[in-house]
N, C-alpha and C. Protein backbone atom coordinates (compact mmCIF):
# COMPACT_ATOMS: atom_id res chain seq x y z
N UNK A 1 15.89 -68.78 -1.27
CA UNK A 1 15.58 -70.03 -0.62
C UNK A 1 14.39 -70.69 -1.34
N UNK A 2 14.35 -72.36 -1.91
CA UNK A 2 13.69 -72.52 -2.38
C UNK A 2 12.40 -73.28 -1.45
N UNK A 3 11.04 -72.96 -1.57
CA UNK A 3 10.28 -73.43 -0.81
C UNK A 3 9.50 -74.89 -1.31
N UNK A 4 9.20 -75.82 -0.55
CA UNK A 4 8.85 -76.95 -0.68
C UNK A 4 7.54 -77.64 0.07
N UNK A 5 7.05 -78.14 -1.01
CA UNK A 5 5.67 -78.58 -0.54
C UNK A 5 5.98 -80.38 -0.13
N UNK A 6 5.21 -80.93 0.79
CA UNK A 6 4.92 -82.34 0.82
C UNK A 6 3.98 -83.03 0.46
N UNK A 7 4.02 -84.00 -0.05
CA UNK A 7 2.80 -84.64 -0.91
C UNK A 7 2.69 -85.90 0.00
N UNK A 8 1.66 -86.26 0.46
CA UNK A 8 1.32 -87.48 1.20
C UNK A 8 -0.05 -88.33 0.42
N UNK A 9 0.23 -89.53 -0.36
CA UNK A 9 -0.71 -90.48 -0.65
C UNK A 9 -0.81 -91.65 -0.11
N UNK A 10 -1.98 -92.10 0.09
CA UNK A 10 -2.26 -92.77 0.68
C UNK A 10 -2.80 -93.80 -0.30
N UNK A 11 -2.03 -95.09 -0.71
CA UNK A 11 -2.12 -96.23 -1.49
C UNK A 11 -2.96 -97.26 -0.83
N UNK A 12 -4.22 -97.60 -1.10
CA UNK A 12 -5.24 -98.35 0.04
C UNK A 12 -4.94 -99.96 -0.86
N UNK A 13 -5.46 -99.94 -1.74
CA UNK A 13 -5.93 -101.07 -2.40
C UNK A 13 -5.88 -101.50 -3.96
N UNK A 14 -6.41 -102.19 -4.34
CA UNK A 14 -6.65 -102.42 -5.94
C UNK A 14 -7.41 -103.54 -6.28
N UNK A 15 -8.18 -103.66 -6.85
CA UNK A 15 -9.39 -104.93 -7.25
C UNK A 15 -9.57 -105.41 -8.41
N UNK A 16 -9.71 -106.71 -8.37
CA UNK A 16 -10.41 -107.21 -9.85
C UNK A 16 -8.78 -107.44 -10.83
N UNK A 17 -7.76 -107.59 -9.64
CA UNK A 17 -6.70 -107.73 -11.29
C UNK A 17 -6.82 -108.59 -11.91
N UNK A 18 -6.50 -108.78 -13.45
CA UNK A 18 -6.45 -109.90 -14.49
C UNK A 18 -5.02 -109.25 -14.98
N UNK A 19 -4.81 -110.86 -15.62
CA UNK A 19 -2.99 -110.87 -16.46
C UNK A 19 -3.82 -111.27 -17.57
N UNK A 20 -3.34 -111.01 -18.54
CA UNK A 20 -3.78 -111.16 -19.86
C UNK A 20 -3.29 -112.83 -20.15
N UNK A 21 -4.32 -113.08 -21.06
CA UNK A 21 -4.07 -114.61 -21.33
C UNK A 21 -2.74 -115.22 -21.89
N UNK A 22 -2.19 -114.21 -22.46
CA UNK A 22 -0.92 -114.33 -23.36
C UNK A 22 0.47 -114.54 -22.12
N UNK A 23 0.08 -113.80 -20.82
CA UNK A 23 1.39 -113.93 -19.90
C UNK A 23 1.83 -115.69 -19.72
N UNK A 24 2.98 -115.72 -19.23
CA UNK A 24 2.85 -117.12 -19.17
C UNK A 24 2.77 -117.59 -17.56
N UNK A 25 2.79 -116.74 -16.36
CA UNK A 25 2.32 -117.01 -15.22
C UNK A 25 1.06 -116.65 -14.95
N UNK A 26 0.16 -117.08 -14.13
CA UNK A 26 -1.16 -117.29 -14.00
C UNK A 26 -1.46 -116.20 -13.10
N UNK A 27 -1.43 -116.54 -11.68
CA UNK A 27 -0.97 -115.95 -10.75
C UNK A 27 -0.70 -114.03 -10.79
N UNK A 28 -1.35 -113.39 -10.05
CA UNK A 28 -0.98 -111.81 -10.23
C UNK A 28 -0.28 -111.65 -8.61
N UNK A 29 1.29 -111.35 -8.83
CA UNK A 29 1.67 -110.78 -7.78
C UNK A 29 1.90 -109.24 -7.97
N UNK A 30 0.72 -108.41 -7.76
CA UNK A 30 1.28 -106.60 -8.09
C UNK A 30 1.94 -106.45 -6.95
N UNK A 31 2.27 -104.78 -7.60
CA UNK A 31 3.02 -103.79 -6.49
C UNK A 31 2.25 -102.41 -7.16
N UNK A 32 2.08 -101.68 -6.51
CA UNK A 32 2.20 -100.23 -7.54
C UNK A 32 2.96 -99.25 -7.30
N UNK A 33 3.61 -98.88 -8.66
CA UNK A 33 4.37 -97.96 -8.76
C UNK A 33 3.98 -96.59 -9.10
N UNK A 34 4.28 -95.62 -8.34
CA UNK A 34 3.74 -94.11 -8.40
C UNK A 34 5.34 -93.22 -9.26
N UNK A 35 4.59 -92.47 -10.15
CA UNK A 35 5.42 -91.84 -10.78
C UNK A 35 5.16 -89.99 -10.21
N UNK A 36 6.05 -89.38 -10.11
CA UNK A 36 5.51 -87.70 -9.81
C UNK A 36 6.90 -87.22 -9.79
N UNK A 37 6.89 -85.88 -10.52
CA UNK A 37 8.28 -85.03 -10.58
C UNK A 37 9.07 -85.84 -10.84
N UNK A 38 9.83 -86.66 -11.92
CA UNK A 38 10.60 -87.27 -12.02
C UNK A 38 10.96 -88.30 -11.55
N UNK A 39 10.11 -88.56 -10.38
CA UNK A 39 11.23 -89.74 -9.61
C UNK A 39 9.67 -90.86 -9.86
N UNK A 40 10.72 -92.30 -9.21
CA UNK A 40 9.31 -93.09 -9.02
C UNK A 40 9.54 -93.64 -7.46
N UNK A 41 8.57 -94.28 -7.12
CA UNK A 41 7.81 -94.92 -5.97
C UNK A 41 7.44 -95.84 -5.81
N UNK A 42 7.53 -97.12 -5.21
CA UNK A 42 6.80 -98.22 -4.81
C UNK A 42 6.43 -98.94 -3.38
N UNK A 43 5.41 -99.49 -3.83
CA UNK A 43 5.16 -100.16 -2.87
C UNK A 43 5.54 -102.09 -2.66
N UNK A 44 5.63 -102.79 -1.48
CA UNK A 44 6.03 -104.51 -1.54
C UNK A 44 5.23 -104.47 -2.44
N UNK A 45 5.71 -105.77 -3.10
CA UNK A 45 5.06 -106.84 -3.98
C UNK A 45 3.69 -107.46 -2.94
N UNK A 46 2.53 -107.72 -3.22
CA UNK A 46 1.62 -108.62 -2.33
C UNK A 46 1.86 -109.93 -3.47
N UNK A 47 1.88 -110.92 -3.16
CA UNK A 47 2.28 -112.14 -3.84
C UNK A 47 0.74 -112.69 -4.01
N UNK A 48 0.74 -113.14 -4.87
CA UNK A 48 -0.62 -114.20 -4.99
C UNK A 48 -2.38 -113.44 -5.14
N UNK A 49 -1.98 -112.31 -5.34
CA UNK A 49 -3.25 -111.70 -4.63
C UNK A 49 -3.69 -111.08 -6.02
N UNK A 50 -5.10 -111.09 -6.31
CA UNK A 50 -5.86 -110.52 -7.20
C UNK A 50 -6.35 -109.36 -6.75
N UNK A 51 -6.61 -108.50 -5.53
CA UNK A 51 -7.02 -107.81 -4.96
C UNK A 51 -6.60 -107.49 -3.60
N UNK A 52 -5.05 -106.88 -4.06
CA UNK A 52 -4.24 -106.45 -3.00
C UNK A 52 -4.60 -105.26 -2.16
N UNK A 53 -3.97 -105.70 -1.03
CA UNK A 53 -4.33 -104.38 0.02
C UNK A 53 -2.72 -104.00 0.23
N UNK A 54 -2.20 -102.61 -0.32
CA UNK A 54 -0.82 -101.78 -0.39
C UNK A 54 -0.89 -101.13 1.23
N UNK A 55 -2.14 -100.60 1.70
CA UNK A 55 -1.57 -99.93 2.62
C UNK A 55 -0.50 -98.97 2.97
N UNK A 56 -0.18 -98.61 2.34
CA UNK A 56 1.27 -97.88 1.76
C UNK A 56 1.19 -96.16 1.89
N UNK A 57 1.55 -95.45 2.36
CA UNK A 57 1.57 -93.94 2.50
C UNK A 57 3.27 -93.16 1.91
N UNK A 58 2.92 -92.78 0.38
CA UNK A 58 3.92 -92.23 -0.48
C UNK A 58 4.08 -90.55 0.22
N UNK A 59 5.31 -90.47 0.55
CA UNK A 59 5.83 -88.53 0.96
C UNK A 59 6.90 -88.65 -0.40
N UNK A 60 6.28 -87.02 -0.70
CA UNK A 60 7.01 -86.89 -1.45
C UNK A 60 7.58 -85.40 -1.70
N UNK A 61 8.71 -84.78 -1.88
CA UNK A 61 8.48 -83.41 -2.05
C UNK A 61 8.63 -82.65 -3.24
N UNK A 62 8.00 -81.57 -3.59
CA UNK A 62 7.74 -80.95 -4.78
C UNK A 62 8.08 -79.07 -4.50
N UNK A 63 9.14 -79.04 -5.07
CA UNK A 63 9.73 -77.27 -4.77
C UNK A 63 8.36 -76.19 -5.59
N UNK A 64 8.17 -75.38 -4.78
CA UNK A 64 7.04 -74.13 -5.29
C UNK A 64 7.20 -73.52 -6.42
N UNK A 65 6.60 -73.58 -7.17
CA UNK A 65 6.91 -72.60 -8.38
C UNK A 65 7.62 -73.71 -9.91
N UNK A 66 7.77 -75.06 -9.40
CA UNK A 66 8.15 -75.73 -10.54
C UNK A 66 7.43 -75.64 -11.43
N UNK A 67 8.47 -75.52 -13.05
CA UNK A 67 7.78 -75.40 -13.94
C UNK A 67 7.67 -76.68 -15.19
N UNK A 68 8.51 -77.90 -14.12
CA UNK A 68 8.35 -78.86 -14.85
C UNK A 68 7.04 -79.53 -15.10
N UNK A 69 7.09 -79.87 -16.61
CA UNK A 69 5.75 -81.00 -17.11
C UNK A 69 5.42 -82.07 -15.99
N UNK A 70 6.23 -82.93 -15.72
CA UNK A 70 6.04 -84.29 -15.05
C UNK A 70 5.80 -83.50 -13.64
N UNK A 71 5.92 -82.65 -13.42
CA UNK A 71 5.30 -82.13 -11.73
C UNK A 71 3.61 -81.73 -11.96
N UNK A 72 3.12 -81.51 -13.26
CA UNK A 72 2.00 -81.77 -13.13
C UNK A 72 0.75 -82.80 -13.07
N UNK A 73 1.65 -83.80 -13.01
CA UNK A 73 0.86 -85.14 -13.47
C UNK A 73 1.39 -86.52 -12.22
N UNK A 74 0.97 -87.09 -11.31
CA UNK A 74 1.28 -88.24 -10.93
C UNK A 74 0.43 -89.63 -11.45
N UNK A 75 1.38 -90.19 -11.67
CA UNK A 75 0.81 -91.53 -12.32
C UNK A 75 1.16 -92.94 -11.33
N UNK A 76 -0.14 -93.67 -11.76
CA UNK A 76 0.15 -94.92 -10.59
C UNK A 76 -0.07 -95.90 -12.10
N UNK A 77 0.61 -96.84 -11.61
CA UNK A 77 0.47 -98.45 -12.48
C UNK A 77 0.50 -99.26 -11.82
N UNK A 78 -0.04 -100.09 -11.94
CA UNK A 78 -0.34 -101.77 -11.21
C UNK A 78 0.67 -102.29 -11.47
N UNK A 79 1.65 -102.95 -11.51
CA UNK A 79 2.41 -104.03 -11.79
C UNK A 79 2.59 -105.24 -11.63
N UNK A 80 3.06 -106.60 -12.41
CA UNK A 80 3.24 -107.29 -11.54
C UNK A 80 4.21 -107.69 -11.27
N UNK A 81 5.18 -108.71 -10.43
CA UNK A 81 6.27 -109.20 -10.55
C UNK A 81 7.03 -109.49 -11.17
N UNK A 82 6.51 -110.01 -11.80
CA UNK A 82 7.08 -110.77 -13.13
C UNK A 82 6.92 -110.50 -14.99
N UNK A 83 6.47 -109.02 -14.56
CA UNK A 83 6.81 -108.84 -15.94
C UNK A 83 8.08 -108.46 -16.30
N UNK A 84 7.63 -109.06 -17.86
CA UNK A 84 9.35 -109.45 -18.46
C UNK A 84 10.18 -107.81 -18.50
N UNK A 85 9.74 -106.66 -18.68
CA UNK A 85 10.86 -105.77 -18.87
C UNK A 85 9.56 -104.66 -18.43
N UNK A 86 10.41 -103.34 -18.66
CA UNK A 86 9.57 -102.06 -18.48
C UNK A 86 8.33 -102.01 -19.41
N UNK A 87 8.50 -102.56 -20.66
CA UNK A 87 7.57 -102.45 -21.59
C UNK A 87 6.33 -102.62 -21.14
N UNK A 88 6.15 -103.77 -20.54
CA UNK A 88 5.03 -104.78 -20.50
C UNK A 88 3.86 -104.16 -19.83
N UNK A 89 2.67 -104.13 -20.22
CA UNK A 89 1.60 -103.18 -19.74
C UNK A 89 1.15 -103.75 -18.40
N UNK A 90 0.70 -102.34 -18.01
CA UNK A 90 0.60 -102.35 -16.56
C UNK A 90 -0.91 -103.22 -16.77
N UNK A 91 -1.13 -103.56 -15.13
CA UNK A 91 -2.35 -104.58 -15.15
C UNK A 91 -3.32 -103.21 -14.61
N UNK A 92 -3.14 -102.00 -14.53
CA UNK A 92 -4.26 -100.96 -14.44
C UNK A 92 -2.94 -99.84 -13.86
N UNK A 93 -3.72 -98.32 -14.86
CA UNK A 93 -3.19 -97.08 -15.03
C UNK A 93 -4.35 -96.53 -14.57
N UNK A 94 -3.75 -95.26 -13.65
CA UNK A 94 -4.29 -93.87 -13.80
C UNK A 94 -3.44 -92.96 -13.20
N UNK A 95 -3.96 -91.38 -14.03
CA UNK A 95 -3.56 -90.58 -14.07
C UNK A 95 -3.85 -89.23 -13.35
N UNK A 96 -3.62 -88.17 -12.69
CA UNK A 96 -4.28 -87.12 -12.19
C UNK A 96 -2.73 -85.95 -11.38
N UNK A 97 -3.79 -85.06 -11.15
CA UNK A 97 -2.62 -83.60 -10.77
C UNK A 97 -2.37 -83.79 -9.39
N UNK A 98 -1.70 -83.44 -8.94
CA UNK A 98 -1.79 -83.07 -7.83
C UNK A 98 -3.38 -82.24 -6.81
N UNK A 99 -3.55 -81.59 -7.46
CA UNK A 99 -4.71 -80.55 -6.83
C UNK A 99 -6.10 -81.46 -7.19
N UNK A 100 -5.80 -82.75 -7.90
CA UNK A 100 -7.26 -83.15 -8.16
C UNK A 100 -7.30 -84.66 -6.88
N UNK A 101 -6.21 -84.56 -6.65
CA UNK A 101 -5.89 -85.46 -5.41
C UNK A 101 -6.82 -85.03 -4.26
């Protein structure tokens, strides 16, 4: 039987976004997207907002004893709406383990 842990984050906020001068909308509508064990996560879009409040509480589950890479690492990115494809850099990254959560 495989045993399973739950992961609960709690997505509060984000401050100070800037779009780089080069975008061609002005305007920052983020969301952030959480990456962990393979899968991803999001939260609504806040429209208009430079300093969104997500409010948002991510569950997630993670089996005991995994020995996958990407189960050691969850990643959040800012996003915004309207960027043109996956490429396009996030408007703020970070990175951390689980246990430093």
């Amino acid at each position: 039987m495989v045993a399973y842990h739950t992961i609960k984050i709690k997505a509060l906020r984000a401050e100070g976004l800037v779009k780089p001068d080069s975008w061609f909308f002005k305007s920052v509508d983020p969301y952030l997207e959480l990456w962990f064990d393979g899968e991803s996560y999001a939260t609504n879009v806040v429209e208009d907002s430079a300093s969104p409040v997500f409010d948002h509480t991510f569950e997630m589950k993670s089996h005991e004893g995994s020995n996958k890479s990407e189960c050691k690492e969850i990643i959040f990115r800012v996003l915004d709406k309207y960027a043109i494809n996956c490429f396009t850099e996030p408007l703020g990254e970070a990175r951390g383990s689980p246990a430093s959560l």
